[in-house]
Protein backbone atom coordinates (compact mmCIF):
# COMPACT_ATOMS: atom_id res chain seq x y z
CA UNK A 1 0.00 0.00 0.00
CA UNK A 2 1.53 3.37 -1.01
CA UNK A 3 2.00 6.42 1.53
CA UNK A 4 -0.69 8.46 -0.31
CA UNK A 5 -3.55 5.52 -0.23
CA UNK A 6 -2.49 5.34 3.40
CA UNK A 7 -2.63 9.30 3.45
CA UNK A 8 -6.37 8.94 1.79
CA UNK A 9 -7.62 6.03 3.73
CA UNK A 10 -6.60 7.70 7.09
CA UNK A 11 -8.02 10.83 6.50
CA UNK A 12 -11.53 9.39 5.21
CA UNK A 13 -11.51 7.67 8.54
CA UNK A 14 -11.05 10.64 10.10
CA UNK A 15 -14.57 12.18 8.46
CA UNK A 16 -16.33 8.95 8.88
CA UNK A 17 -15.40 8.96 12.49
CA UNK A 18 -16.09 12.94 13.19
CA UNK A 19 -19.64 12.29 11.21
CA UNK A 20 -20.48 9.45 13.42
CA UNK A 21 -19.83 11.64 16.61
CA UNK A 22 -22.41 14.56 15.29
CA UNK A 23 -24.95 12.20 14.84
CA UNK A 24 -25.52 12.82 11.53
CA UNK A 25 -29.02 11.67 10.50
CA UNK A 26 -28.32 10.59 6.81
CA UNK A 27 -25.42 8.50 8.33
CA UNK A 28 -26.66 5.52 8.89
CA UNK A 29 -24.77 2.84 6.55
CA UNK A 30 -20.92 2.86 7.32
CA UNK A 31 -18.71 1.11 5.51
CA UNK A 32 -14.99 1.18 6.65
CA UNK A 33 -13.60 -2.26 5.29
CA UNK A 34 -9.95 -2.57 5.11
CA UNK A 35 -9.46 0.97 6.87
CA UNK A 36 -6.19 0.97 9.44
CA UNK A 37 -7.62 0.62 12.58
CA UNK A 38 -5.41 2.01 15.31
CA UNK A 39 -6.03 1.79 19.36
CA UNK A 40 -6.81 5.34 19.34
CA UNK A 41 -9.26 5.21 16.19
CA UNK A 42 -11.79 2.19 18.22
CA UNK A 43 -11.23 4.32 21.20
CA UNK A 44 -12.94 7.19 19.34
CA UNK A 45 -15.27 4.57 17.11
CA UNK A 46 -16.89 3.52 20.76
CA UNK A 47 -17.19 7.12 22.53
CA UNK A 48 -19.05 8.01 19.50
CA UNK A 49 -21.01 4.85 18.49
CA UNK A 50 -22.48 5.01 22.77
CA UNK A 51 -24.46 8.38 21.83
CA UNK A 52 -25.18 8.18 17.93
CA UNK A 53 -28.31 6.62 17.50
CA UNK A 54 -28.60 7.23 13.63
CA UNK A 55 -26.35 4.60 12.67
CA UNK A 56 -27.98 0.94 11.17
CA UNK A 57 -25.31 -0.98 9.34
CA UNK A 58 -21.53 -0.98 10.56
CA UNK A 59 -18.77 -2.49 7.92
CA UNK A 60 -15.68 -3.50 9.91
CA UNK A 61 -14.16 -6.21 7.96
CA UNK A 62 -10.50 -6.79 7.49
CA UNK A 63 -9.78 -3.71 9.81
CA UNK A 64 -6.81 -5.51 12.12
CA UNK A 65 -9.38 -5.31 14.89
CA UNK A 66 -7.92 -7.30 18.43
CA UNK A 67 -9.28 -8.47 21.36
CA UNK A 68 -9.18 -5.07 23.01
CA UNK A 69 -10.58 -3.48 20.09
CA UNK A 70 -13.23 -5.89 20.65
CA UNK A 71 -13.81 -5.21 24.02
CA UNK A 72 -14.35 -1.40 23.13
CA UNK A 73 -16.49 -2.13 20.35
CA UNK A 74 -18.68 -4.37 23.03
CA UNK A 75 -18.90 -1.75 25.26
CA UNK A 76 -20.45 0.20 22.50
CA UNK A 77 -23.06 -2.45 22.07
CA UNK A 78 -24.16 -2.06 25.53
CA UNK A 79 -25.09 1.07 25.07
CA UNK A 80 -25.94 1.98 21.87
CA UNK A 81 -29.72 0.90 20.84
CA UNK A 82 -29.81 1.49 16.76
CA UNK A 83 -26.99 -0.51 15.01
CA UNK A 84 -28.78 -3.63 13.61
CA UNK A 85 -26.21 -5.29 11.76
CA UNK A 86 -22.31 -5.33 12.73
CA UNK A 87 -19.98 -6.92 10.22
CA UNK A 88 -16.36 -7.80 11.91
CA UNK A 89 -15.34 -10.59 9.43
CA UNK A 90 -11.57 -10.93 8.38
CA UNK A 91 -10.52 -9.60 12.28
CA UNK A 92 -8.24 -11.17 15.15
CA UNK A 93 -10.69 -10.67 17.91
CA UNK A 94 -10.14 -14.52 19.26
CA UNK A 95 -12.23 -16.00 21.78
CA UNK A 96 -11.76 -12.98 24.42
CA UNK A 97 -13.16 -10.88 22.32
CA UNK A 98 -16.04 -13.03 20.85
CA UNK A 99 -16.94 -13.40 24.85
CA UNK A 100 -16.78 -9.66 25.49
CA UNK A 101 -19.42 -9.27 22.20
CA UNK A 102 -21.37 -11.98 23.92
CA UNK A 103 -21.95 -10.41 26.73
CA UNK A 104 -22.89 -7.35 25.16
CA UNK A 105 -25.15 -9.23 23.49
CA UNK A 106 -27.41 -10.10 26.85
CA UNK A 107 -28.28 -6.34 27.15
CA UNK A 108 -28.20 -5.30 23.46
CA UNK A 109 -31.50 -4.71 22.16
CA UNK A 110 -30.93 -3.84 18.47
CA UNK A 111 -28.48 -6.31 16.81
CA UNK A 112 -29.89 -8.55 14.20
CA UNK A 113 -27.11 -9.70 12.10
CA UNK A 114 -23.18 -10.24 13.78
CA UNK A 115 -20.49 -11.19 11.49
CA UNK A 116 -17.42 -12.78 12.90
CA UNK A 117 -16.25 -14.87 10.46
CA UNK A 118 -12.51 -15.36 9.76
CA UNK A 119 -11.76 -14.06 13.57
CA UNK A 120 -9.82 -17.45 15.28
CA UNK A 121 -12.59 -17.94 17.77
CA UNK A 122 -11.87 -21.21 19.43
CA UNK A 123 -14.60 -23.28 21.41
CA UNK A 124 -14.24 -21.24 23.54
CA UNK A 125 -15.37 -18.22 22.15
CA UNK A 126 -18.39 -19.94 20.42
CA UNK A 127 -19.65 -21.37 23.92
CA UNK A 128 -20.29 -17.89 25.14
CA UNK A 129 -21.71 -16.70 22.05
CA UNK A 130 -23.97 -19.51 22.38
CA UNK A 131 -25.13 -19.01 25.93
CA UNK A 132 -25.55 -15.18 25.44
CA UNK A 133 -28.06 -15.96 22.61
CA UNK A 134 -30.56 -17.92 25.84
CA UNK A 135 -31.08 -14.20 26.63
CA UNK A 136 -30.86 -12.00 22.97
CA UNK A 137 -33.97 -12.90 21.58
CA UNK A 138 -33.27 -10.22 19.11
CA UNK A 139 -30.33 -11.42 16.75
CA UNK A 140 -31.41 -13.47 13.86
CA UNK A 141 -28.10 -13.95 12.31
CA UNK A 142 -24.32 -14.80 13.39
CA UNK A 143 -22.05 -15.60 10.63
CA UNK A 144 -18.72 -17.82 12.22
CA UNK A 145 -17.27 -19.19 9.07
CA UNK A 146 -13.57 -20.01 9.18
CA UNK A 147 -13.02 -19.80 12.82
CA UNK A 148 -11.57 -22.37 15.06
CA UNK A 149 -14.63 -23.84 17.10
CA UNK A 150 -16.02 -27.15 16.28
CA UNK A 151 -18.81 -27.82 14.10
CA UNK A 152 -20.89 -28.68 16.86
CA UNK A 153 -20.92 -25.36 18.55
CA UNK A 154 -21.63 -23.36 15.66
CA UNK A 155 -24.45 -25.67 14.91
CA UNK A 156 -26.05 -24.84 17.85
CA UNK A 157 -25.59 -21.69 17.21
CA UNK A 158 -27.22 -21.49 14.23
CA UNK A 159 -30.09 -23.91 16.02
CA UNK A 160 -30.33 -20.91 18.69
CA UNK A 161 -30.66 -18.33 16.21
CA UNK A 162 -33.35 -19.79 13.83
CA UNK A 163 -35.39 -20.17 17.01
CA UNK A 164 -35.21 -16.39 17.39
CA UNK A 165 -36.77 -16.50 13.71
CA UNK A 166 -39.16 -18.39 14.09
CA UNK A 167 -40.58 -16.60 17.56
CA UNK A 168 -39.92 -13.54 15.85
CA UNK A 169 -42.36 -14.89 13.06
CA UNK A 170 -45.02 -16.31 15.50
CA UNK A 171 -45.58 -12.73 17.42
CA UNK A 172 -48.93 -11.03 16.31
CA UNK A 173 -50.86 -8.15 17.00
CA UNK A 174 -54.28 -8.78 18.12
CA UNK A 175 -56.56 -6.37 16.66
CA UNK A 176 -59.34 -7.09 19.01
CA UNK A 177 -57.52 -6.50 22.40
CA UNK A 178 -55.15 -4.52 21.05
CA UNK A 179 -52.19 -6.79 22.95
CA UNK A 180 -48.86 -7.37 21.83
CA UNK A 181 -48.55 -11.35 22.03
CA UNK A 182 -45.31 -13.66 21.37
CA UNK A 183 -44.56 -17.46 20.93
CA UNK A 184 -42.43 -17.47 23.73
CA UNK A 185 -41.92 -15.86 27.18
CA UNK A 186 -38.65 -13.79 27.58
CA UNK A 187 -35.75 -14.25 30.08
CA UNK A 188 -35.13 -12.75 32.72
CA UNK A 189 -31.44 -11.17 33.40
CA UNK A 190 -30.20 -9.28 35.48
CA UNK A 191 -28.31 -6.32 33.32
CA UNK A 192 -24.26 -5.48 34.54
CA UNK A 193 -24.41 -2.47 36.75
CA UNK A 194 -24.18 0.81 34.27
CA UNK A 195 -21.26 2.81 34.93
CA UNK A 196 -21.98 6.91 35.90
CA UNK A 197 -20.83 9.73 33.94
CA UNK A 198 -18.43 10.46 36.61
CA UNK A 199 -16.44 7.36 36.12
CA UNK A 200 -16.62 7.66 32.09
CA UNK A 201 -15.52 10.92 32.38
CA UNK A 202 -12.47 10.57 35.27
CA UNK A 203 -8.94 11.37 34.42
CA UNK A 204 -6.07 8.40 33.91
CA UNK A 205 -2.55 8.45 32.97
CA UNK A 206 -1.73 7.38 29.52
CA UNK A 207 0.66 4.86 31.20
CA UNK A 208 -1.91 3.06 33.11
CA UNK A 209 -4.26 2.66 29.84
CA UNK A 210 -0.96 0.94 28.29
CA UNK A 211 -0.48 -1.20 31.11
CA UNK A 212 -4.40 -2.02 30.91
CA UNK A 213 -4.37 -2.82 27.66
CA UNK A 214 -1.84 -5.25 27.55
CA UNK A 215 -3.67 -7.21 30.18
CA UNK A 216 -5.89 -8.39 28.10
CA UNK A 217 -4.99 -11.33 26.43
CA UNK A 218 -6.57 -14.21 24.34
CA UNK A 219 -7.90 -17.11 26.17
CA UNK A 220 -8.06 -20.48 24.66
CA UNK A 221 -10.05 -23.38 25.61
CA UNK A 222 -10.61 -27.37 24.54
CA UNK A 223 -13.96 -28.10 23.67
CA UNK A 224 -14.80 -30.11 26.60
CA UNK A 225 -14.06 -27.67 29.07
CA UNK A 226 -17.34 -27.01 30.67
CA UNK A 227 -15.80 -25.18 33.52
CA UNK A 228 -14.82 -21.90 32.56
CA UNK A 229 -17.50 -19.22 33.35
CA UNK A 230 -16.07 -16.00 34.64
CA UNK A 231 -17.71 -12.80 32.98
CA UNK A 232 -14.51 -10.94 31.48
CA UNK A 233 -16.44 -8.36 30.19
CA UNK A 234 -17.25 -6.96 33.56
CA UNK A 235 -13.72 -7.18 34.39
CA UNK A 236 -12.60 -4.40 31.78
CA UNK A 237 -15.55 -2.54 32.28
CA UNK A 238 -14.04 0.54 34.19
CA UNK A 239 -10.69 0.23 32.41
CA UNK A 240 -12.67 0.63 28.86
CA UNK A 241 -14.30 3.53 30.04
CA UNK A 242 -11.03 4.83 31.06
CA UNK A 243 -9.72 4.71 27.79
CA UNK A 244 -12.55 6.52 26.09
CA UNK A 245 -12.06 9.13 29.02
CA UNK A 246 -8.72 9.54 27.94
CA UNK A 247 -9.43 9.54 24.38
CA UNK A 248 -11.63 12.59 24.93
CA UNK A 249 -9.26 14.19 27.40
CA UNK A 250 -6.14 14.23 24.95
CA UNK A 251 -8.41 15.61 22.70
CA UNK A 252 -9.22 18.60 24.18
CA UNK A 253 -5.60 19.09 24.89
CA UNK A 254 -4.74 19.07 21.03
CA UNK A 255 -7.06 21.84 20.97
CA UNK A 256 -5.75 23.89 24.17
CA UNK A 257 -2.34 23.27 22.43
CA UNK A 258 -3.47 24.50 19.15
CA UNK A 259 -5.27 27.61 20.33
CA UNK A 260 -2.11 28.61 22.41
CA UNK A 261 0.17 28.75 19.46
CA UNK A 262 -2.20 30.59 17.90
CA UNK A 263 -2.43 33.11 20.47
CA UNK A 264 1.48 33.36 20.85
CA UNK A 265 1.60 33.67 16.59
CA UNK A 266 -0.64 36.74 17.44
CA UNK A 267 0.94 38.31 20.34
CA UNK A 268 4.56 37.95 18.41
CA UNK A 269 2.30 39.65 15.27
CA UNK A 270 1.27 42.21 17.68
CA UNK A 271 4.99 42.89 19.09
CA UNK A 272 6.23 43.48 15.58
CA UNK A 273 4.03 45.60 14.23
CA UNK A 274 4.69 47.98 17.01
């Protein structure tokens, strides 16, 4: 790739990104396939993506997108209520990541279609995915093609998911009563705690996020490895919200920085003109 299709690429993220944080109403397809993806550019992807509620279709395939990026981008799920269809094929999220989408998935309310093919998702990985979808009764859709789990998970998955169809096909609306009705009763879960403003908003050094993202790290699992059932999600929680903090902090210094050279180009302006 040459330095000026770099140059081009980077800077159409850029607009992308910046329209997605205005909320602009006729954005609501985004397609940013093959785009570098940096740390700081998910960072800014998720503090936007949390308030934008505009936004239907998100094309992230073949963006270099990790675990952590992963975690961010599930953290964005949790709170955003509009995206319906999230395409992250040709990624290296792994299995950590795959369980931090997940659990996003038990409190997103939106998501139909979820595209993770191509991401070296291991049994793992698809075992959350799986149990997540006893609660979404939402997504209709999750695309796991040339990953690592067995055939058997997957299956499921796909068993789990044309359920959701088919409910989602049985519900009527009774003209007589003027009831909402539904083939099936939905479960009850008990949402992660939401974090306040205060702590989305609090201060960290740019040292700590380093050392906080390097904790997280894939996990791998065989297949008959029933035992593993820690929420990691919940874990990075605080951390993720740390990052976007910071994000939005080192922005506003950019600007401070910017506006004082301008006012010491002006006052040097001033000075020789006298």
């Amino acid at each position: 790739m040459t330095n000026s299709a770099t140059k081009f690429q980077r800077k159409h993220l850029r607009k992308v990104l910046k329209s997605i944080a205005k909320n602009d109403a006729s954005t609501k397809e985004v397609v940013l396939n093959g785009l570098p993806f940096s740390e700081e550019s998910i960072a800014s992807l998720t503090s936007s993506l949390v308030t934008n509620t505009h936004v239907r279709i998100l094309y992230l395939h073949n963006c270099g997108i990790t675990p952590r990026g992963a975690h961010l981008l599930a953290y964005a799920l949790r709170k955003n209520s509009t995206i319906e269809h999230l395409w992250l094929n040709g990624n290296s999220i792994g299995s950590a990541g795959a369980e931090a989408l997940a659990n996003a998935l038990r409190e997103n309310t939106s998501l139909k279609t979820l595209g993770l093919g191509d991401n070296d998702i291991g049994n793992h990985g698809g075992k959350r995915i799986n149990e997540s979808l006893k609660y979404n009764k939402i997504i209709t859709d999750v695309f796991l093609e040339g990953n690592r789990m067995s055939d058997r998970i997957v299956d499921e998955i796909c068993r789990r998911c044309d359920r959701t169809q088919e409910e989602q096909d049985d519900c009527l609306y009774s003209s007589q009563d003027k009831t909402f009705t539904c083939g099936s009763s939905s479960n009850s879960f008990d949402p992660l705690e939401d974090l306040d403003a205060s702590t989305v908003m609090s201060s960290i050094t740019s040292s700590y996020t380093k050392k906080m993202l390097e904790s997280i790290e894939e996990e791998s699992e065989e297949e008959d490895d029933d035992d593993h059932s820690e929420d990691s999600s919940t874990v990075f929680d605080q951390d993720i919200s740390c990052i976007i903090a910071s994000h939005i902090r080192d922005g506003k210094k950019k600007k401070h920085d910017r506006l004082s050279k301008l006012r010491l180009s002006l006052g040097r302006m001033m000075f020789r003109s006298r």
